[in-house]
C-alpha atoms as a PDB file:
ATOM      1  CA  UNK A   1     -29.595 -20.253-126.488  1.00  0.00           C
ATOM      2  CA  UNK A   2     -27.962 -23.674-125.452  1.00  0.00           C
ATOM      3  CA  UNK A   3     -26.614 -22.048-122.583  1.00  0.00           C
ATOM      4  CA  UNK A   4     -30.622 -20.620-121.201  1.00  0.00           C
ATOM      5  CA  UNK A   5     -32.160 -24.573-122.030  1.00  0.00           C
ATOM      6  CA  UNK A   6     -29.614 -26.132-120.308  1.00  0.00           C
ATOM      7  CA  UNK A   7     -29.721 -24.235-117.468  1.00  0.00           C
ATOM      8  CA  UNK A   8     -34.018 -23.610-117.836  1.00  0.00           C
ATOM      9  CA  UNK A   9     -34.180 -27.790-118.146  1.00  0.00           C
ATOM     10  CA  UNK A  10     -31.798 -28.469-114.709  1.00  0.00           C
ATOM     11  CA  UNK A  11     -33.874 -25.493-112.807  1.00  0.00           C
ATOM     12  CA  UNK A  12     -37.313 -28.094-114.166  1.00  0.00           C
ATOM     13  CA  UNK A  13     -35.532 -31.328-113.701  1.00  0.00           C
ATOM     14  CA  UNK A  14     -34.465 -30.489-109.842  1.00  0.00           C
ATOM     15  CA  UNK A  15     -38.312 -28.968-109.194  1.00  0.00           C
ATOM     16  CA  UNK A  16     -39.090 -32.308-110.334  1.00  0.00           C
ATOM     17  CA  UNK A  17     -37.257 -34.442-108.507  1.00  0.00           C
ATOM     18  CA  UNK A  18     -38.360 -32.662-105.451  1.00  0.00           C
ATOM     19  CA  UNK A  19     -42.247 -33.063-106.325  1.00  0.00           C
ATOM     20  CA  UNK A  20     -41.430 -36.483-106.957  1.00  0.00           C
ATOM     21  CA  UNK A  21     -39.469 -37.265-103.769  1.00  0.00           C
ATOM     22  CA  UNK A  22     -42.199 -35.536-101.416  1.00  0.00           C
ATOM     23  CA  UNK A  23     -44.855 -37.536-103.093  1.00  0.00           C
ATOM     24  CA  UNK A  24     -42.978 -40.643-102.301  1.00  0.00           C
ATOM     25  CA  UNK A  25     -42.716 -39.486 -99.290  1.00  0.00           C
ATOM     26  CA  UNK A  26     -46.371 -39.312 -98.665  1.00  0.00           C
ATOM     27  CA  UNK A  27     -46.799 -35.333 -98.521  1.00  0.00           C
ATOM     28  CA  UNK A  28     -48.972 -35.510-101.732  1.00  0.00           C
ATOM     29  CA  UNK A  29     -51.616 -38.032-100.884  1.00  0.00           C
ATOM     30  CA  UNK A  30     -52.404 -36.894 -97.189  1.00  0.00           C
ATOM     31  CA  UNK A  31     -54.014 -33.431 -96.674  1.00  0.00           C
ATOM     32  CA  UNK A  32     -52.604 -33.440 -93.155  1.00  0.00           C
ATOM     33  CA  UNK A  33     -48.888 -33.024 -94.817  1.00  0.00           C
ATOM     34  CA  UNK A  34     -49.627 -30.856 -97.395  1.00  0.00           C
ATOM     35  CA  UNK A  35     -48.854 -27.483 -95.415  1.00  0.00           C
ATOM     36  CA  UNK A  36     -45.386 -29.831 -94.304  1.00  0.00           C
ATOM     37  CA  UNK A  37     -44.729 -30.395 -97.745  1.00  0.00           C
ATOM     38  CA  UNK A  38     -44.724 -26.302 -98.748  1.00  0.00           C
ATOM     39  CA  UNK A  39     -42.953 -25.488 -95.898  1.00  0.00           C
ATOM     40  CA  UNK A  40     -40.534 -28.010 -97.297  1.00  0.00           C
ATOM     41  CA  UNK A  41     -40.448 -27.495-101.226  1.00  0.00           C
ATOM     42  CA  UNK A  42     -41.016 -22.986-101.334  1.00  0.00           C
ATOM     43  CA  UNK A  43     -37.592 -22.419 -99.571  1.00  0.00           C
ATOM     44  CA  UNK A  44     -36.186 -25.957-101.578  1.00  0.00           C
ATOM     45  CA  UNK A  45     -37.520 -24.454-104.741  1.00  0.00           C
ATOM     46  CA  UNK A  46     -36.013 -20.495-103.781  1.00  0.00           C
ATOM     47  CA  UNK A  47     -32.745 -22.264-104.229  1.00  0.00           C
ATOM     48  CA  UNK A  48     -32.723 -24.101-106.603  1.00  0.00           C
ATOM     49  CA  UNK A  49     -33.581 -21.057-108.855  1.00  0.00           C
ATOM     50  CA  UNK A  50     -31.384 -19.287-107.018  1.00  0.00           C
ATOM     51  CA  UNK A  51     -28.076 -22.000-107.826  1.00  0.00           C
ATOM     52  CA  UNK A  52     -29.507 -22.054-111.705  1.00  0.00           C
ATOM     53  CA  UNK A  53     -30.031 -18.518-112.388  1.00  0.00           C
ATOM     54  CA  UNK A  54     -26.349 -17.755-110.721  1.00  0.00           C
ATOM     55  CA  UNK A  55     -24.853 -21.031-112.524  1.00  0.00           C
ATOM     56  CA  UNK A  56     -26.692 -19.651-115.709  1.00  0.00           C
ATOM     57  CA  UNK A  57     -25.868 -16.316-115.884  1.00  0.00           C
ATOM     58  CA  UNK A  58     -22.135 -17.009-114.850  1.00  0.00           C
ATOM     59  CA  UNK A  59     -21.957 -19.379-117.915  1.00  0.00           C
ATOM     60  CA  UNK A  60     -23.653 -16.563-120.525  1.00  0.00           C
ATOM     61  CA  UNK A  61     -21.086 -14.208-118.912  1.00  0.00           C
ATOM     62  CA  UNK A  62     -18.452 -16.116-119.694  1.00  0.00           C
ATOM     63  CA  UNK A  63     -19.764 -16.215-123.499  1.00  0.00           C
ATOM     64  CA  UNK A  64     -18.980 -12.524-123.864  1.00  0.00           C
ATOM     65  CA  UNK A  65     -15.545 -11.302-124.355  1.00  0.00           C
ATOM     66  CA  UNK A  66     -14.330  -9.375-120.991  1.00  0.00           C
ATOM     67  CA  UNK A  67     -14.100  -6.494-123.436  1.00  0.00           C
ATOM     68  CA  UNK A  68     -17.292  -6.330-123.816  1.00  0.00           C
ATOM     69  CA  UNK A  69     -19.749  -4.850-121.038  1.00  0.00           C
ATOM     70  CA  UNK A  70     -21.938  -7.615-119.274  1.00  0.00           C
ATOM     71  CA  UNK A  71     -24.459  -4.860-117.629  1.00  0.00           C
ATOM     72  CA  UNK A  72     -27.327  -5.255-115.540  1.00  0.00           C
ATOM     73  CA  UNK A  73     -29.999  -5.481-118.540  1.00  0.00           C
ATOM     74  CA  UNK A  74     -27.710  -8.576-120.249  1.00  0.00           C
ATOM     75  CA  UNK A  75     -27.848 -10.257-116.756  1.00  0.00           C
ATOM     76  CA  UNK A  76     -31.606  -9.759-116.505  1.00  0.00           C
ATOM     77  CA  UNK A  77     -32.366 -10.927-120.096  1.00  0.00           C
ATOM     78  CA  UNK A  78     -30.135 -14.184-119.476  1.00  0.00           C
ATOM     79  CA  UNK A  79     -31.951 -14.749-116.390  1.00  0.00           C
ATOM     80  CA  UNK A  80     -35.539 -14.507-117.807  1.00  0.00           C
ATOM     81  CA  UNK A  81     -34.725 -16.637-120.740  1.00  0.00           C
ATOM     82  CA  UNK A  82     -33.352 -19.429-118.067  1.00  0.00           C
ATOM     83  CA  UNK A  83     -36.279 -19.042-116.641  1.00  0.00           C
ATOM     84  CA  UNK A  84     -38.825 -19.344-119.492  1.00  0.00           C
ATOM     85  CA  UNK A  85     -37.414 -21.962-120.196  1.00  0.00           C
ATOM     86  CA  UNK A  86     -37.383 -23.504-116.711  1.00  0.00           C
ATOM     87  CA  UNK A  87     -41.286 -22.729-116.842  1.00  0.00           C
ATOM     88  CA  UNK A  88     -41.602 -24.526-120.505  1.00  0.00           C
ATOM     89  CA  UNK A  89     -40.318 -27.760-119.078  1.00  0.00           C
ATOM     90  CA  UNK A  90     -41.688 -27.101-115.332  1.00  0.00           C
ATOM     91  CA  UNK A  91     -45.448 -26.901-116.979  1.00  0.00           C
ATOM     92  CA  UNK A  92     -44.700 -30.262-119.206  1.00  0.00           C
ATOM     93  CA  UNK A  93     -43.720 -32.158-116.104  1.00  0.00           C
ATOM     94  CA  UNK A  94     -46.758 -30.658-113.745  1.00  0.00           C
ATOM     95  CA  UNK A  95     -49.507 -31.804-116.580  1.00  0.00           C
ATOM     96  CA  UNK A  96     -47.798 -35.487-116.503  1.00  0.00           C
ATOM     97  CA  UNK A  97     -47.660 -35.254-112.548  1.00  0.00           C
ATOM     98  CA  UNK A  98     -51.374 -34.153-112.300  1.00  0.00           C
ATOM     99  CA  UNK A  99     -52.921 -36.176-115.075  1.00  0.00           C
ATOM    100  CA  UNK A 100     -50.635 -39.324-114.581  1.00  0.00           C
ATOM    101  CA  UNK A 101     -48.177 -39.979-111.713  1.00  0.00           C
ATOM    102  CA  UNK A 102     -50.725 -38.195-108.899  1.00  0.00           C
ATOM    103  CA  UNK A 103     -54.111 -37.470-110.335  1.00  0.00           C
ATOM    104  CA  UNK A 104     -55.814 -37.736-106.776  1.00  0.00           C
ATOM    105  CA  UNK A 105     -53.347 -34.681-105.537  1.00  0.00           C
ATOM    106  CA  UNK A 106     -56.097 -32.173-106.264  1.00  0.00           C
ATOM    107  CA  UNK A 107     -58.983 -34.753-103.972  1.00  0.00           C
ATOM    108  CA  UNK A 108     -55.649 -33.881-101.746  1.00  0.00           C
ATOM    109  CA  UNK A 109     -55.117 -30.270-102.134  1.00  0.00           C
ATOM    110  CA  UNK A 110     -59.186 -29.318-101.619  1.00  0.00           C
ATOM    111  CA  UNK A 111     -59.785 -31.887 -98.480  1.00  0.00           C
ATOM    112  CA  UNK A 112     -56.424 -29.948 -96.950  1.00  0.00           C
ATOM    113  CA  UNK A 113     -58.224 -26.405 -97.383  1.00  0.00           C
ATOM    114  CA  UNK A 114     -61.548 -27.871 -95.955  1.00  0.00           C
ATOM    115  CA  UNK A 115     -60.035 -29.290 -93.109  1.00  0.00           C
ATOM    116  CA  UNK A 116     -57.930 -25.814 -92.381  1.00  0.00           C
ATOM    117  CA  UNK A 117     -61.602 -23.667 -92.915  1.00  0.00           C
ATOM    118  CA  UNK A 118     -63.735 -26.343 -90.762  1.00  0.00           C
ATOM    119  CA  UNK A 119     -60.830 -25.810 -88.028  1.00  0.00           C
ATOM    120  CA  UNK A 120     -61.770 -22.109 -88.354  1.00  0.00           C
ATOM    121  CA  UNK A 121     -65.344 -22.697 -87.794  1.00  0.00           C
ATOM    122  CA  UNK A 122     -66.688 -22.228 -91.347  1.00  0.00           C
ATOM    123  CA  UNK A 123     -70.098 -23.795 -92.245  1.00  0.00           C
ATOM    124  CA  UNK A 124     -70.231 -26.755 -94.094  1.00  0.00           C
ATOM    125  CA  UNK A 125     -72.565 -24.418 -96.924  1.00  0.00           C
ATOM    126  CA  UNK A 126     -69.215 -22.037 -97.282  1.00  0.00           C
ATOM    127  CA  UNK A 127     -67.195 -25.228 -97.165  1.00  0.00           C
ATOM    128  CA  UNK A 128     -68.952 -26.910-100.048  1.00  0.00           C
ATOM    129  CA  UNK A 129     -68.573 -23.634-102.477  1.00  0.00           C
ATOM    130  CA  UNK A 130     -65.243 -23.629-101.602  1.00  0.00           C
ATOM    131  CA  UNK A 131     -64.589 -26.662-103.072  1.00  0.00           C
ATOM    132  CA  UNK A 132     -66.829 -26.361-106.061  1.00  0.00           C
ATOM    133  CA  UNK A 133     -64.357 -23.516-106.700  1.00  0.00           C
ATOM    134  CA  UNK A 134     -61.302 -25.016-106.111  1.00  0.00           C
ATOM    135  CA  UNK A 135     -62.359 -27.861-108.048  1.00  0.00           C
ATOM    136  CA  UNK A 136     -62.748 -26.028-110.727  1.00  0.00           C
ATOM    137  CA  UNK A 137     -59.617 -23.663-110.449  1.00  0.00           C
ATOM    138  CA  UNK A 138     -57.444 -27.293-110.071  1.00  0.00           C
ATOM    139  CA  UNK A 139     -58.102 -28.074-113.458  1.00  0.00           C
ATOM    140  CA  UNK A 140     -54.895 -30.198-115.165  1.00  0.00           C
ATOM    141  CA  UNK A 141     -55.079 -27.453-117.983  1.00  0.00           C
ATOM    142  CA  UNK A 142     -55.555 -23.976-115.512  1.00  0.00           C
ATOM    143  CA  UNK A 143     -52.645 -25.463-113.176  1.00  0.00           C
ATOM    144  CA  UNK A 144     -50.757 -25.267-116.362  1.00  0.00           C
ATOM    145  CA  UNK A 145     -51.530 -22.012-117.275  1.00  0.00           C
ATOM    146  CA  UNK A 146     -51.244 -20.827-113.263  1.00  0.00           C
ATOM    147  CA  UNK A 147     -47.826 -22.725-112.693  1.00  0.00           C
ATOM    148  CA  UNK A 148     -46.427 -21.399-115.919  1.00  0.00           C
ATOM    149  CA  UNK A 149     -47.411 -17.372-114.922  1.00  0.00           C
ATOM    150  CA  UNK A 150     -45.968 -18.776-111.415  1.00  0.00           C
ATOM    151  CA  UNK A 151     -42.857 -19.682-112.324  1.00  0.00           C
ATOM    152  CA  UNK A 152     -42.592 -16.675-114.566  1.00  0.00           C
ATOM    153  CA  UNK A 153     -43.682 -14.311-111.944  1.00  0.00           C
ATOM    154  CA  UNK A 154     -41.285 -15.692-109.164  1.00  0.00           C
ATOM    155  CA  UNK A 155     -38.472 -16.304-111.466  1.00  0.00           C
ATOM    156  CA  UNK A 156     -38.393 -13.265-112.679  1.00  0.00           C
ATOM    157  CA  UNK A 157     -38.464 -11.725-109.370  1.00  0.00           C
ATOM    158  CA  UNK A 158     -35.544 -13.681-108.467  1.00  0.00           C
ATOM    159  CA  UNK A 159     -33.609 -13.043-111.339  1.00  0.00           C
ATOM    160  CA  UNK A 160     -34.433  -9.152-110.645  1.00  0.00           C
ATOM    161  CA  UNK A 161     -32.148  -9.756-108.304  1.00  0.00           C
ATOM    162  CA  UNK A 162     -29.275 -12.503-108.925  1.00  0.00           C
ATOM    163  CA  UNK A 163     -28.595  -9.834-112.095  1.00  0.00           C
ATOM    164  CA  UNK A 164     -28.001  -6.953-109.789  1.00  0.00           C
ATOM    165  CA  UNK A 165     -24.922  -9.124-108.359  1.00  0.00           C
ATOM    166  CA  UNK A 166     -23.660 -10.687-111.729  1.00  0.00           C
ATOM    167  CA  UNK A 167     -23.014  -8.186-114.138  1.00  0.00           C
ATOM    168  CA  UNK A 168     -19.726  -7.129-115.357  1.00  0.00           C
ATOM    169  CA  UNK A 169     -18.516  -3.909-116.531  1.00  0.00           C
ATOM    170  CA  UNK A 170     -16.506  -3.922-119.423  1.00  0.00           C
ATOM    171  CA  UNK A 171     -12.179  -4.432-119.257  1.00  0.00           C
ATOM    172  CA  UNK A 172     -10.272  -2.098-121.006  1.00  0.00           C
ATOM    173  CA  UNK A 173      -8.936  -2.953-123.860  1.00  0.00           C
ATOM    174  CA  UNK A 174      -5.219  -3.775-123.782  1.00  0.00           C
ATOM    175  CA  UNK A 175      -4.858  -2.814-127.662  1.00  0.00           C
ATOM    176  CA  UNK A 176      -6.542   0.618-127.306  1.00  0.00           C
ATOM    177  CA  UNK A 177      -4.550   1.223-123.410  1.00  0.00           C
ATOM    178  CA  UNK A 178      -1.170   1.216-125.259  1.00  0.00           C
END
């Protein structure tokens, strides 16, 4: 278990960091650098859950004897765990961003998507929906809820396949080889 929050709360901790470092930067309070900033933090973010699910599943591997078979399900399972936990911590940190260190970001977020459907020609009648629904969608308690099945969803994905690569058949035993 110490192994999954350890590795769950550096996977949060470096998501952090990068949210915080691109809103410092200015990509959070400017909807003409919030497409910049995704283009920066979705491949940043890839991996980063890709170095803490390998880090993390290494380290439960190397909690079971080499005797012992470290298969693909293991793998999996040690992944997901890493990465609930990840999500715990990733969902505490998002409703302290939102409510406290940004609160304008979702002003941010639904000026961004106006600008992008006014660019496309879309009424200002469609326009103003749109944001009564995004407005409501951006809600500090839904972007919990959505960020947490996020995480889960793409984590999981991603630990679908990091297990494929770090499982470990079992070694024979030297006791029952002689």
């Amino acid at each position: 278990m110490k192994t999954y929050l350890t590795y769950g709360f550096v996977m949060a901790l470096a998501g952090a960091l990068l949210t915080l470092v691109l809103f410092f930067l200015g990509y959070h309070s400017d909807p003409s650098k919030v497409q910049a900033a995704q283009w920066i933090s979705v491949p940043a973010l890839v991996v980063i859950t890709v170095a803490c699910l390998v880090l993390g599943i290494k380290a439960r591997r190397t909690d079971v004897p080499a005797t012992e078979e470290f298969g693909y399900g293991r793998a999996l399972g040690a992944g997901v765990m890493i990465v609930l936990f990840a999500a715990i911590f990733g969902t505490i940190f998002n409703a302290i961003y939102f409510s406290f260190v940004n609160p304008d970001f979702v002003d941010v977020m639904v000026q961004a998507q106006a600008d992008k459907l006014e660019a496309k020609g879309v009424g200002p009648t469609q326009i103003e929906q749109m944001e009564k629904g995004m407005r409501f969608m951006m809600k500090p308690p839904l972007l919990a809820v959505f960020g947490f099945l996020q995480a889960m969803v793409w984590g999981t994905i991603i630990a679908l396949l990091t297990a494929i690569f770090l499982r470990r058949p079992a070694a024979p035993d030297p006791l029952l080889a002689a």
